[in-house]
Protein backbone atom coordinates (compact mmCIF):
# COMPACT_ATOMS: atom_id res chain seq x y z
CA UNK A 1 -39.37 38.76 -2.64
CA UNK A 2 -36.30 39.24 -5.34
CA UNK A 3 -34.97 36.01 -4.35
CA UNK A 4 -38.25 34.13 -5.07
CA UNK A 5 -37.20 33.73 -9.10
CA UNK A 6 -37.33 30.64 -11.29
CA UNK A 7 -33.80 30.58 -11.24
CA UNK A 8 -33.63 30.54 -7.54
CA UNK A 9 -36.54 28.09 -7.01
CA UNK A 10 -34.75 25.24 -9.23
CA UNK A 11 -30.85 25.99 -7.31
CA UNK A 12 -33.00 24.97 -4.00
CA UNK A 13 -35.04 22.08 -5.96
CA UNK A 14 -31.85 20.56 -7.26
CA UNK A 15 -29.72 21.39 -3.83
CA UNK A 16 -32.44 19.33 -1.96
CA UNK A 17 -32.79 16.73 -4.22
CA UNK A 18 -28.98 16.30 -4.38
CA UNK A 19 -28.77 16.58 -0.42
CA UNK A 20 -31.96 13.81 -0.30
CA UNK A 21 -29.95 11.26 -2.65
CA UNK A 22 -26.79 11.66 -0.34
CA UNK A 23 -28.62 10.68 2.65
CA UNK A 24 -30.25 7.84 1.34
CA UNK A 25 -26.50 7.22 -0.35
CA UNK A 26 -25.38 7.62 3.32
CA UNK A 27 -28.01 5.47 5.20
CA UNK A 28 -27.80 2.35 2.36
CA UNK A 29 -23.87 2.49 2.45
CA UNK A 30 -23.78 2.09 6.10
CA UNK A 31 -25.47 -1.03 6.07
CA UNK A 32 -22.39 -2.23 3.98
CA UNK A 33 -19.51 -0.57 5.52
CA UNK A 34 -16.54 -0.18 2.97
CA UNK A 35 -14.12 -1.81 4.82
CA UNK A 36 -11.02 -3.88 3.74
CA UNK A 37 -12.31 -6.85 1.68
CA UNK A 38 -10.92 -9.54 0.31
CA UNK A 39 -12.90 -11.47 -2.27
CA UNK A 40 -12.83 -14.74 -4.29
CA UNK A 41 -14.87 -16.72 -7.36
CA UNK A 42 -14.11 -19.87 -8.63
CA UNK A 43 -13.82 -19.09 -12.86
CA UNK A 44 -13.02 -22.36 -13.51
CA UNK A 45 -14.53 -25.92 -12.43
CA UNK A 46 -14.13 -28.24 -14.99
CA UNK A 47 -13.88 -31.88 -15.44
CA UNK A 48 -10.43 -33.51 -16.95
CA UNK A 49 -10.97 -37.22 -15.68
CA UNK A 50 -12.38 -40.28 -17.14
CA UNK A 51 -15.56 -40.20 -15.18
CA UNK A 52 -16.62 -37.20 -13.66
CA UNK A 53 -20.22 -36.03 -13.20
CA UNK A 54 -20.73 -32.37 -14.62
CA UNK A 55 -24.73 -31.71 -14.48
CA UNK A 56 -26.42 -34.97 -15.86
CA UNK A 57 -24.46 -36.20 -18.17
CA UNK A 58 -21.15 -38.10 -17.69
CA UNK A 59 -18.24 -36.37 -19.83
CA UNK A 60 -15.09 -38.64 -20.68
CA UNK A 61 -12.42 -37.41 -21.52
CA UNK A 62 -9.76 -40.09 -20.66
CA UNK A 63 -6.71 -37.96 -19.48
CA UNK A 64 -5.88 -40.22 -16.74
CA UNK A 65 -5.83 -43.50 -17.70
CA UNK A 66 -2.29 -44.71 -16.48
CA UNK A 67 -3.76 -43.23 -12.93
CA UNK A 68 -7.16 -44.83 -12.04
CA UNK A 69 -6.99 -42.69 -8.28
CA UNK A 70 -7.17 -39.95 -11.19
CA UNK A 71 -10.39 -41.21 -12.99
CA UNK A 72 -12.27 -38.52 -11.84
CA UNK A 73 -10.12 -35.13 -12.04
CA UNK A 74 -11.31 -31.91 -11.77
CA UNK A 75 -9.73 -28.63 -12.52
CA UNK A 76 -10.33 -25.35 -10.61
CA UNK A 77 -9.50 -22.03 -10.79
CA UNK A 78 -9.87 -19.69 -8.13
CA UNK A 79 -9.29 -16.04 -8.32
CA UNK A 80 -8.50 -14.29 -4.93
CA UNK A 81 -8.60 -10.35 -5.08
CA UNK A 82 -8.36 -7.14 -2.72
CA UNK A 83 -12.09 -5.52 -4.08
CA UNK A 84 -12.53 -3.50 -0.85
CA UNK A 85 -11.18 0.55 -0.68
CA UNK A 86 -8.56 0.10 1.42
CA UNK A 87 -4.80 -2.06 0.76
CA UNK A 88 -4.28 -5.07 2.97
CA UNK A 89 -1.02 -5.96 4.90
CA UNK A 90 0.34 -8.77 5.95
CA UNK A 91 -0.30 -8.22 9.89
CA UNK A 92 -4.07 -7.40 8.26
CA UNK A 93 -4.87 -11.24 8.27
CA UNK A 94 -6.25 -12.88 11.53
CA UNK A 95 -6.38 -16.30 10.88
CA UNK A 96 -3.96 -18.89 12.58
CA UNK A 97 -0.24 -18.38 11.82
CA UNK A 98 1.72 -18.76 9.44
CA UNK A 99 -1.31 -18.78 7.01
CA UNK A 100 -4.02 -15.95 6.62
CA UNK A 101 -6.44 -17.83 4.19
CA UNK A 102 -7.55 -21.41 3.76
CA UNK A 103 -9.84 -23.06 0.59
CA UNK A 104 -12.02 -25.69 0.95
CA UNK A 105 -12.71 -27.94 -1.52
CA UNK A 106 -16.09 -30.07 -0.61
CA UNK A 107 -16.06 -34.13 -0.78
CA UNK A 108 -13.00 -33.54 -3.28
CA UNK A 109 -9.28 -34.02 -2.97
CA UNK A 110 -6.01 -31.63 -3.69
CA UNK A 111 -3.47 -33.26 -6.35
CA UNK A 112 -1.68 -30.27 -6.91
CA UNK A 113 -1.71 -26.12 -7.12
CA UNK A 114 -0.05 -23.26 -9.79
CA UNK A 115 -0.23 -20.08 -8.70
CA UNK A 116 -0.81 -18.25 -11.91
CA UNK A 117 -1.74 -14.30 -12.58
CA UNK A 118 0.12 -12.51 -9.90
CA UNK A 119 -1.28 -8.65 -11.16
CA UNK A 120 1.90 -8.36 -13.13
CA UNK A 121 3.59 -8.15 -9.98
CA UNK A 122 6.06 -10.89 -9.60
CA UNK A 123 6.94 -9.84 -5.89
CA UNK A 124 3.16 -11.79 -4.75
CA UNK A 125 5.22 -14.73 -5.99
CA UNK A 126 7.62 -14.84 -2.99
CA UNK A 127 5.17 -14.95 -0.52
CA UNK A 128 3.81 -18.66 -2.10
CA UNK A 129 6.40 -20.45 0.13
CA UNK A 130 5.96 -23.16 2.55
CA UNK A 131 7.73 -21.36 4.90
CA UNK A 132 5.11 -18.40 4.75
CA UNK A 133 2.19 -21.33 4.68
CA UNK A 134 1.28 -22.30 1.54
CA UNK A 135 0.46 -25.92 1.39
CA UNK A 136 -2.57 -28.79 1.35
CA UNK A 137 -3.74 -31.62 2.65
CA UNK A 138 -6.76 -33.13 2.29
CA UNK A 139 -9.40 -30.74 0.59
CA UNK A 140 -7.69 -28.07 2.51
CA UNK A 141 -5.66 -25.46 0.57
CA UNK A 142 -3.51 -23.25 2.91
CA UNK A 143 -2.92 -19.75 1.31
CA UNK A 144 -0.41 -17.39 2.26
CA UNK A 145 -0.48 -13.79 3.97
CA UNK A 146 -0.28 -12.21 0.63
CA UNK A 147 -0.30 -8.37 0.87
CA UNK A 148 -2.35 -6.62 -1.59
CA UNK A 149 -3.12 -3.46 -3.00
CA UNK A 150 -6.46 -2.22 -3.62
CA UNK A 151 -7.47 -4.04 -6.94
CA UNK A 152 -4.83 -6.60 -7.03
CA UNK A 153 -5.53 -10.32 -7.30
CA UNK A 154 -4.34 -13.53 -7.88
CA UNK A 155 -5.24 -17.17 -9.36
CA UNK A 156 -4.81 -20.50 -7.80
CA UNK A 157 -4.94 -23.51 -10.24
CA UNK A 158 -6.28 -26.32 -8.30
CA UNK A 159 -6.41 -29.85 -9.41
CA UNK A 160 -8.59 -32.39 -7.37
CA UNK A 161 -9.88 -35.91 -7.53
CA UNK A 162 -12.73 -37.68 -5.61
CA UNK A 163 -15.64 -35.47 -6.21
CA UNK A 164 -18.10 -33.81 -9.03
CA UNK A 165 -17.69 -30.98 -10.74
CA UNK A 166 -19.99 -28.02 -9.05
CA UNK A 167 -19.65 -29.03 -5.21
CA UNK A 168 -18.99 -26.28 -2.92
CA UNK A 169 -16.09 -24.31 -2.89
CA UNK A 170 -15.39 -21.86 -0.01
CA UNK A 171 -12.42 -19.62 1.32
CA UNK A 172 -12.54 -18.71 5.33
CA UNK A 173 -10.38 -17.06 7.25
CA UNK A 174 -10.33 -13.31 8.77
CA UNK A 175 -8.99 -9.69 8.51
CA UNK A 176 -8.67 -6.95 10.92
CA UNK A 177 -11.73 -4.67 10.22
CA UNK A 178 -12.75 -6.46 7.37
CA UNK A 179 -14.16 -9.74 5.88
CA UNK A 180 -13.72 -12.63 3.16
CA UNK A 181 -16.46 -13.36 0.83
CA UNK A 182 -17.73 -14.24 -2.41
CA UNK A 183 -18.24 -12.28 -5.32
CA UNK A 184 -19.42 -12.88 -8.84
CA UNK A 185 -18.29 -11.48 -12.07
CA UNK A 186 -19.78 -11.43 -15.60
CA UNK A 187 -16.76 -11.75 -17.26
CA UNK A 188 -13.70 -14.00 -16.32
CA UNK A 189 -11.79 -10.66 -15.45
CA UNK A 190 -14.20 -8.17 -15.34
CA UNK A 191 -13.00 -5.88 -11.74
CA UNK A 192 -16.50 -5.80 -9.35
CA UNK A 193 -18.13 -1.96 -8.70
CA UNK A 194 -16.66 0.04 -5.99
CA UNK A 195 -20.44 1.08 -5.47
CA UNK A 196 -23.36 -0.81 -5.09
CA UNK A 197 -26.49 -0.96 -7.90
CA UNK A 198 -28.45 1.31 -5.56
CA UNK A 199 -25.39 3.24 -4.94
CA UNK A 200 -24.72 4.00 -8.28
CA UNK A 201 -28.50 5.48 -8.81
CA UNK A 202 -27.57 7.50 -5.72
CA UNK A 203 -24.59 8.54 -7.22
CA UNK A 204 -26.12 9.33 -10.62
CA UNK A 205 -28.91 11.50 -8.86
CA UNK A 206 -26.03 13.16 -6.92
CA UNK A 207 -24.02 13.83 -10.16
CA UNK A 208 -27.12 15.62 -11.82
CA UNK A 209 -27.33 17.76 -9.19
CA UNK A 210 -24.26 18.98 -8.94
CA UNK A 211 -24.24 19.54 -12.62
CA UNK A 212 -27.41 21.78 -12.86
CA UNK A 213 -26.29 23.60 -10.34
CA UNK A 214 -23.07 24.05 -11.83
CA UNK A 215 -24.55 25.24 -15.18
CA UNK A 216 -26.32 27.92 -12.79
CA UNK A 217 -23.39 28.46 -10.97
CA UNK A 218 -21.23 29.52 -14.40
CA UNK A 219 -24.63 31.34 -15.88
CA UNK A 220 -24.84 34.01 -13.60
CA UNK A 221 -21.16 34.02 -11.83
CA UNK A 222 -18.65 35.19 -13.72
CA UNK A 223 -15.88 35.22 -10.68
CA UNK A 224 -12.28 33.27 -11.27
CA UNK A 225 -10.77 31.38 -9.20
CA UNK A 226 -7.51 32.89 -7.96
CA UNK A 227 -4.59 32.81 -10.18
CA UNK A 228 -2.42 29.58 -10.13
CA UNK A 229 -5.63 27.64 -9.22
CA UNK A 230 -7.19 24.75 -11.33
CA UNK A 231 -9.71 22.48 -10.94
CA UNK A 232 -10.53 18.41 -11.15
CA UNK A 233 -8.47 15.39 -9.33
CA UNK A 234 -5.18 14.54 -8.80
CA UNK A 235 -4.06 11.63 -6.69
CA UNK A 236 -0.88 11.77 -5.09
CA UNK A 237 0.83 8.65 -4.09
CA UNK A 238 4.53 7.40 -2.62
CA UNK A 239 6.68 8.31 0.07
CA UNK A 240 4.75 7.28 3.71
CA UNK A 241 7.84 9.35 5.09
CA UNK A 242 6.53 12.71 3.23
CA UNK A 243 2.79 11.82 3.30
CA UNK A 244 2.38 14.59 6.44
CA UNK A 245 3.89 17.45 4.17
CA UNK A 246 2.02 16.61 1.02
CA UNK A 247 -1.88 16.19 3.22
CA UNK A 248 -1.37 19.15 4.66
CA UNK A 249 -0.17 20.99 1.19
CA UNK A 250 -2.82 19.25 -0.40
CA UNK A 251 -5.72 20.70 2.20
CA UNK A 252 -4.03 24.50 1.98
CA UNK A 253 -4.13 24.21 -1.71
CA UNK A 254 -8.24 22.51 -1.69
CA UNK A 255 -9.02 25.09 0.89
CA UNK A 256 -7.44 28.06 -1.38
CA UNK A 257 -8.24 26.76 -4.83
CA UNK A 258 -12.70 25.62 -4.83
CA UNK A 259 -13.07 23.01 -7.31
CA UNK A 260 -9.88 20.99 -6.69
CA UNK A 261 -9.97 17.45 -5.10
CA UNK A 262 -6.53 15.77 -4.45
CA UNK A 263 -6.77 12.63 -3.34
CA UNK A 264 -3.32 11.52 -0.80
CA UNK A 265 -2.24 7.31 -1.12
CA UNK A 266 1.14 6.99 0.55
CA UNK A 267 2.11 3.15 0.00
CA UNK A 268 5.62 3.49 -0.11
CA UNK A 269 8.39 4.95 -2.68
CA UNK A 270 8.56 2.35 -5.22
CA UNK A 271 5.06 1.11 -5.41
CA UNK A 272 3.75 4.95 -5.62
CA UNK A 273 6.35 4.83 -8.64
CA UNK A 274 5.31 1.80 -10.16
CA UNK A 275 1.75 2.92 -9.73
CA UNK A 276 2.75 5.93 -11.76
CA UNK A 277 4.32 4.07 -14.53
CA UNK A 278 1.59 1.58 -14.81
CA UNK A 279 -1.06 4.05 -15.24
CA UNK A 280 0.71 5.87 -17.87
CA UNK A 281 -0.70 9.61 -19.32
CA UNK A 282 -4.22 8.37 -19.10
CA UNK A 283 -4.90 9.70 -15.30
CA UNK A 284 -3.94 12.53 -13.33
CA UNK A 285 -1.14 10.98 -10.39
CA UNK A 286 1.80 12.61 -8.99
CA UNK A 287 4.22 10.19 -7.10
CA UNK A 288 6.60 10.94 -4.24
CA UNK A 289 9.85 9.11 -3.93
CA UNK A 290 12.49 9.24 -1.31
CA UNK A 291 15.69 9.08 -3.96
CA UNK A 292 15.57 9.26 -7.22
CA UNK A 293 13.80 5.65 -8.20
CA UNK A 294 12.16 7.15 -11.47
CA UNK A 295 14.38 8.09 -14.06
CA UNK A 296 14.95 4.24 -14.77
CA UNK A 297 11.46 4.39 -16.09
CA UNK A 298 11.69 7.46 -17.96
CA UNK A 299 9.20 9.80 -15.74
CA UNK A 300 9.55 13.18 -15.79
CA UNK A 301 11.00 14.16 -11.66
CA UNK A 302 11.61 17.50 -10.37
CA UNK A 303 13.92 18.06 -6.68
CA UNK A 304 10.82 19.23 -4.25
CA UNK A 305 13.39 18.93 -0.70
CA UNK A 306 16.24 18.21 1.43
CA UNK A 307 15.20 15.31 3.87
CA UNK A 308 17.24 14.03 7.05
CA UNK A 309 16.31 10.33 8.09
CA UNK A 310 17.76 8.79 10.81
CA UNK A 311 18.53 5.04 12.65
CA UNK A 312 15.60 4.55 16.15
CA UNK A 313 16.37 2.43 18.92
CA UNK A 314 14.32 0.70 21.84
CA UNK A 315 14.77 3.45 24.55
CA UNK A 316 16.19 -0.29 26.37
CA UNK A 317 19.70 0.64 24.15
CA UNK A 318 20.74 3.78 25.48
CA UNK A 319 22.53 4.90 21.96
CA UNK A 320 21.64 8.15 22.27
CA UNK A 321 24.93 9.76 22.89
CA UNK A 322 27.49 7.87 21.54
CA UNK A 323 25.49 6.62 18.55
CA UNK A 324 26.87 3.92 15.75
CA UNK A 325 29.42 4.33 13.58
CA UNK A 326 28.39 2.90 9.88
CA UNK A 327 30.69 0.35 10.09
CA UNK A 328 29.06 -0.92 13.30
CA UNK A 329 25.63 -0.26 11.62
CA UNK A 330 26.82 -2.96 8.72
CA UNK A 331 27.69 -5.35 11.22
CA UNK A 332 24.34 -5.29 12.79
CA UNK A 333 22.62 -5.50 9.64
CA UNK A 334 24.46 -8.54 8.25
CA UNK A 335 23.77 -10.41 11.57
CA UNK A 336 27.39 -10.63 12.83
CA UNK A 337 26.17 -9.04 15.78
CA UNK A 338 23.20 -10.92 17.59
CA UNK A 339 23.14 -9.35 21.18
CA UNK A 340 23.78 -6.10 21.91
CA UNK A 341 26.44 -6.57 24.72
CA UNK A 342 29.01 -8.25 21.46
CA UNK A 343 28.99 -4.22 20.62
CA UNK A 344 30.06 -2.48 23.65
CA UNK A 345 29.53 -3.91 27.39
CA UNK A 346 27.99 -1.36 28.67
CA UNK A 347 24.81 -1.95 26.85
CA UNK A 348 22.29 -4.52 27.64
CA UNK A 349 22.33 -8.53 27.16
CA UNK A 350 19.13 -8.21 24.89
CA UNK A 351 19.33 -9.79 21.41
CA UNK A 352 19.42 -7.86 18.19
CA UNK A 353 15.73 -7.23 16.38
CA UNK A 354 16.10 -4.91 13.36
CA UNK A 355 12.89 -3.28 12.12
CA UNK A 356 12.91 -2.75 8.40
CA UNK A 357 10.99 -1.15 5.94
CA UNK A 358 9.16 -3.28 3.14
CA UNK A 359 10.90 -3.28 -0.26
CA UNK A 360 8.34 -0.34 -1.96
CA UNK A 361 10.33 1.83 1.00
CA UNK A 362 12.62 4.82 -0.49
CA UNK A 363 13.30 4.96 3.06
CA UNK A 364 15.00 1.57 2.97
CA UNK A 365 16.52 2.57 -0.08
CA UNK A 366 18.73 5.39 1.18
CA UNK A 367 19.78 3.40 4.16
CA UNK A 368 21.09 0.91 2.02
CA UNK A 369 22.58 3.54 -0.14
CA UNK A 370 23.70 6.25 2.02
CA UNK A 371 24.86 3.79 5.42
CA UNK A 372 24.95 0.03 4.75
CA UNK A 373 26.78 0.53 0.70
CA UNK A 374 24.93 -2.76 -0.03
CA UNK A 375 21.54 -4.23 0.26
CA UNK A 376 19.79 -5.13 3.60
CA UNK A 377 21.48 -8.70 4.11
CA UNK A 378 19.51 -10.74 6.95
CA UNK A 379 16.32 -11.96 4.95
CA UNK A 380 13.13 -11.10 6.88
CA UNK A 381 12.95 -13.79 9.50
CA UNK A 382 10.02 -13.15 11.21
CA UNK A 383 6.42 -12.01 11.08
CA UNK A 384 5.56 -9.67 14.43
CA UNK A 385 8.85 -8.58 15.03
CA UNK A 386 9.12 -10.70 17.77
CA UNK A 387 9.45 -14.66 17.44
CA UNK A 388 12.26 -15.77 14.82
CA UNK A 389 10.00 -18.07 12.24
CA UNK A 390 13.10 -19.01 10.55
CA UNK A 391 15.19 -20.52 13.36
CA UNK A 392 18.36 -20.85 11.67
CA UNK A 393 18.74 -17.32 11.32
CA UNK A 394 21.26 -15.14 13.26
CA UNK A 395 18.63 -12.35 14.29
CA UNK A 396 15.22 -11.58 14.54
CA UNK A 397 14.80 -8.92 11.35
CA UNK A 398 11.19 -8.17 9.99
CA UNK A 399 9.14 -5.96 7.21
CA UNK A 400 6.81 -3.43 7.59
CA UNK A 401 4.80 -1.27 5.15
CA UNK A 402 4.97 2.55 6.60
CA UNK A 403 7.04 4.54 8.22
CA UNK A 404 4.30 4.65 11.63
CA UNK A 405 4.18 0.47 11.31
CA UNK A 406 8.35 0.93 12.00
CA UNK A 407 8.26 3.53 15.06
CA UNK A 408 5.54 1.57 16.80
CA UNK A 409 6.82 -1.92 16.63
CA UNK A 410 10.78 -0.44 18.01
CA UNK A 411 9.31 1.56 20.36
CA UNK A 412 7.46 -1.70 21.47
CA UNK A 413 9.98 -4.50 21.62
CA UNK A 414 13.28 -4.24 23.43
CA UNK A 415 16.33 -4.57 21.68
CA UNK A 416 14.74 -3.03 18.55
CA UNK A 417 16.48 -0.60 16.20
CA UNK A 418 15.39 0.43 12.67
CA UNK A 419 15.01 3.64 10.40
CA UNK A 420 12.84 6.57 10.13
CA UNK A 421 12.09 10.22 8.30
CA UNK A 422 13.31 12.57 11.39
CA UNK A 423 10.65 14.82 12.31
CA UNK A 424 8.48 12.05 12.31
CA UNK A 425 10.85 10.01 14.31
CA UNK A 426 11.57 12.81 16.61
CA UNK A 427 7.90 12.91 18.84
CA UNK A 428 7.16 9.33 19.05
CA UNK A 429 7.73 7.95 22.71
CA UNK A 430 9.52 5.25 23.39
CA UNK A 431 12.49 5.29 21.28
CA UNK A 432 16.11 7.40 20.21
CA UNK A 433 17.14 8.79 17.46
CA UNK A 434 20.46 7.50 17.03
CA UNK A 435 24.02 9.55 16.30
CA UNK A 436 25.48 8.10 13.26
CA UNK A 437 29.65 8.20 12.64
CA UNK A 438 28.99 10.89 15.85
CA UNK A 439 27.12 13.07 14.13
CA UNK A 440 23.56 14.15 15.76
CA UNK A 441 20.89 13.47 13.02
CA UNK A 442 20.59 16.77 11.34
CA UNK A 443 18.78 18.36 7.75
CA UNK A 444 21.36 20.91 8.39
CA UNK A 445 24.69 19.12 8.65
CA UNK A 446 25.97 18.62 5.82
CA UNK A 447 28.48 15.88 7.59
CA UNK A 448 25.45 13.63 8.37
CA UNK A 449 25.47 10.97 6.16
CA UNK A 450 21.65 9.62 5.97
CA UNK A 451 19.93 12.38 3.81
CA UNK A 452 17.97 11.96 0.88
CA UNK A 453 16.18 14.19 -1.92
CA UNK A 454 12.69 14.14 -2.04
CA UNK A 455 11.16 14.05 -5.80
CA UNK A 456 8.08 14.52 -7.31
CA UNK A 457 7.13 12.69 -10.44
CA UNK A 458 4.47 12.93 -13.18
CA UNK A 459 4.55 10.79 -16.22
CA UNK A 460 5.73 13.24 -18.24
CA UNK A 461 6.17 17.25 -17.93
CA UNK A 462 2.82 18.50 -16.44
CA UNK A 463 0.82 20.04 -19.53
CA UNK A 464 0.52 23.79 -18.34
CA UNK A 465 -2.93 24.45 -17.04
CA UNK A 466 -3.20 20.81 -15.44
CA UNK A 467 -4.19 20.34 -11.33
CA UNK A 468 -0.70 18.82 -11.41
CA UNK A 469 1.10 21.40 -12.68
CA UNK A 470 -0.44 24.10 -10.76
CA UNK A 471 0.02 22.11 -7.65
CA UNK A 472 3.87 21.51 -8.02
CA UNK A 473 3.88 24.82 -9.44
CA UNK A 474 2.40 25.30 -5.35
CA UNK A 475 5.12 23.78 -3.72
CA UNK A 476 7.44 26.23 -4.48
CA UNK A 477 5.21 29.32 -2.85
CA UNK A 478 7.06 30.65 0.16
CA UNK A 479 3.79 29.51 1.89
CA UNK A 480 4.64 25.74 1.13
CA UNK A 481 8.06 26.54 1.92
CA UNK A 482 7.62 27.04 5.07
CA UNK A 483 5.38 23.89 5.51
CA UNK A 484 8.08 21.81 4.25
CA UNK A 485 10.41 23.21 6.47
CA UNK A 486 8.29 22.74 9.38
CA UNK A 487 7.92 19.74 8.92
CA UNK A 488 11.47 19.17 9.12
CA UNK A 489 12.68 19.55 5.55
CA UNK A 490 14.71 21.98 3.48
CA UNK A 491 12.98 23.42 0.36
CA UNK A 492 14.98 22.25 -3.18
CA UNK A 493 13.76 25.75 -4.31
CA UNK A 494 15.95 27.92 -1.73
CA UNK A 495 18.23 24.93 -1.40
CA UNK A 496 20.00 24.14 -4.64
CA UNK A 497 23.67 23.23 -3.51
CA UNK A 498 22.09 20.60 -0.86
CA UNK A 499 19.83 19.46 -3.44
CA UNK A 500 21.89 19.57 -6.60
């Protein structure tokens, strides 16, 4: 038989093989779901008193002699750190309100906590409030519903009495489809695997697989891809409010172009951005921001579209046809008006809840720019939308991280309004898209006042030849135009005066 060659015969040796080690990748990864994760190690447990136990040996030190209830300090440091695959919010954590997380320290006692090492991201600083939880008492440390990123951390500095050096040292507390536990580390900072030990040897196999068949895939076929199409990984990140245009661009152009694998992470404007920034020219990323929040870093941004965004309502506040006028929008949003009957009448005695977008949201940055002039006022005052946590406040206002978080929780509570990407907006059930200064939320009309550019940005102009290159190059095909504008955008490429 011609197929029956030596050629032939090691393709379908290596194809099984490879096929074999993904099962048995499969099967073994199962048994540890990936899941969202949280993770902690204690890299620090030292003794600072005058007489604290550490092994067998007594070590002296002396530090506290004007404080004998200090004689026998100890000085922890525990690092806390997203190592699953998947970010974590703050509605993520299931533990008992207001905390999500609580350390405990055996047979010792809390003096005192630092929070040190935030990531380089000074905004996990604001959530180390009391009023969000963080406290002690006892040998219980109460820790915030910190929202992280995949791969972010931070450090507690914990300093205890009453106890050796060494005792047990344990962090409880739940997430939604997930867990807590303890990891180890060889070095103080070293990140833990994605991938298992036996995981990795899977992987490996896999990889040598798919290389040897490669090298007999480019020996004996000399086809090209078709022009415009290169190979390797891209990850695109940014905008949750043009995440349904860029996954289904992304599949068309995998599906088109064999060979390319572009990976889609929408978490939001100005984290995708600082993402970007942060990873510099060393990886392939393109990020997506509603507005243009990229030149003040110096990234390269080209116009992609034209997008229309527009205020929701509770379908309970029938503002459907006569809409807000901005300046009535600013009112709400500064928490002059608490129940909706101070605005007109005619509309319900329910109180005020506004629905906001987190601050990585270039959705929540073009409201503030293109409606309110100014920054979102009211503070977030609560954490499910629906019970005030800060009871001095004037309204009920909350933050969440997408665009889908925003549409579900006002088309859940009555009295809700907040802010949305249109055609998104447009098929969810149980809200209104609101008229704003009496104009009908429109793309098209150029008299609507919430409408934003949408950019793409690299870290510097794509080198020709790149999978990011050819894929913005992609974006402008009249087959991507017409999947951005049925998705409820206008194309920068056929639209320059809307876009200029």
């Amino acid at each position: 038989m011609e197929w029956l060659n030596a050629e032939n015969a090691v393709a379908v040796g290596t194809a099984v093989l490879g096929i074999a080690a993904s099962g048995v990748m499969v099967w073994y990864e199962r048994r540890v779901p990936r899941r969202k994760r949280i993770g902690y190690r204690v890299q620090m447990d030292n003794p600072i008193g005058d007489d604290v136990r550490s092994g067998r040996a007594n070590v002296r030190l002396g530090l506290f002699d004007e404080a004998p209830e200090m004689a026998d300090a100890t000085l922890v440091l525990l690092r806390v750190e997203n190592d699953g695959s998947q970010g974590i919010d703050r509605d993520d954590y299931t533990g008992p309100a207001p905390h999500g997380l609580t350390a405990l320290f055996t047979d010792r006692t809390i003096r005192g906590v630092s929070v040190t090492q935030p990531n380089d991201r000074d905004h996990l600083m604001d959530h180390f409030t009391p009023e969000r939880g963080f406290g002690y008492e006892g040998n219980r440390l109460r820790i915030p519903r910190v929202p992280l990123n995949r791969g972010d951390h931070f450090k507690l500095l914990v300093l205890l009495s009453g106890g050796d050096v060494g005792r047990e040292i344990r962090l409880t507390g739940g997430l939604r489809d997930g867990e807590v536990h303890p990891n180890r580390s060889a070095t103080p900072d070293e990140t833990p695997p994605v991938l298992s030990g036996p995981a990795r040897i899977f992987t490996a196999l896999l990889t040598l697989s798919v290389l040897v068949l490669a090298g007999i895939i480019v020996a004996t076929d000399d086809t090209r891809p078709p022009l415009g199409c290169e190979q390797g990984a891209l990850t695109v990140t940014g905008s949750t409010a043009f995440a349904p245009v860029v996954r289904t661009l992304a599949k068309e152009y995998e599906k088109d172009c064999e060979g390319a694998d572009i990976t889609v992470e929408a978490r939001g404007s100005e984290a995708g951005v600082a993402e970007l920034a942060a990873e510099g020219g060393e990886s392939d990323v393109i990020a997506f921001s509603d507005g243009p929040m990229g030149e003040r870093l110096n990234l390269h941004g080209e116009r992609v579209a034209l997008s229309a965004f527009t205020l929701v309502a509770n379908e309970s506040v029938d503002l459907g046809r006569v809409g807000l006028t901005r300046a009535e929008v600013r009112r709400l949003y500064s928490g002059e008006i608490t129940r909706w009957r101070q605005l007109d009448p005619a509309l319900p005695d329910l109180p005020v809840v506004l629905v906001s977008r987190n601050a990585d949201s270039g959705t929540r940055q073009i409201f503030q720019q293109r409606v309110l002039g100014t920054w979102e006022r009211v503070p977030s005052t609560s954490l499910d939308c629906v019970h005030k946590d800060d009871r001095s406040a004037p309204v009920v206002r909350c933050e969440l991280g997408s665009t889908e978080k925003v549409l579900d929780k006002v088309a859940e509570v009555p009295g809700a309004i907040g802010y949305s990407e249109l055609a998104v907006a447009g098929g969810h059930q149980g809200l209104l898209t609101v008229p704003l200064d009496g104009v009908s939320p429109s793309v098209q009309a150029d008299n609507y006042p919430y409408r934003g550019v949408e950019y793409a940005y690299t870290y510097r102009s794509p080198q020709p030849g790149s999978l990011a290159a050819a894929f913005l190059a992609y974006l402008e095909e009249v087959a991507s135009q017409d999947v951005i504008r049925d998705n409820g955008h206008l194309p920068c490429a056929q639209e320059e005066q809307s876009c200029g």
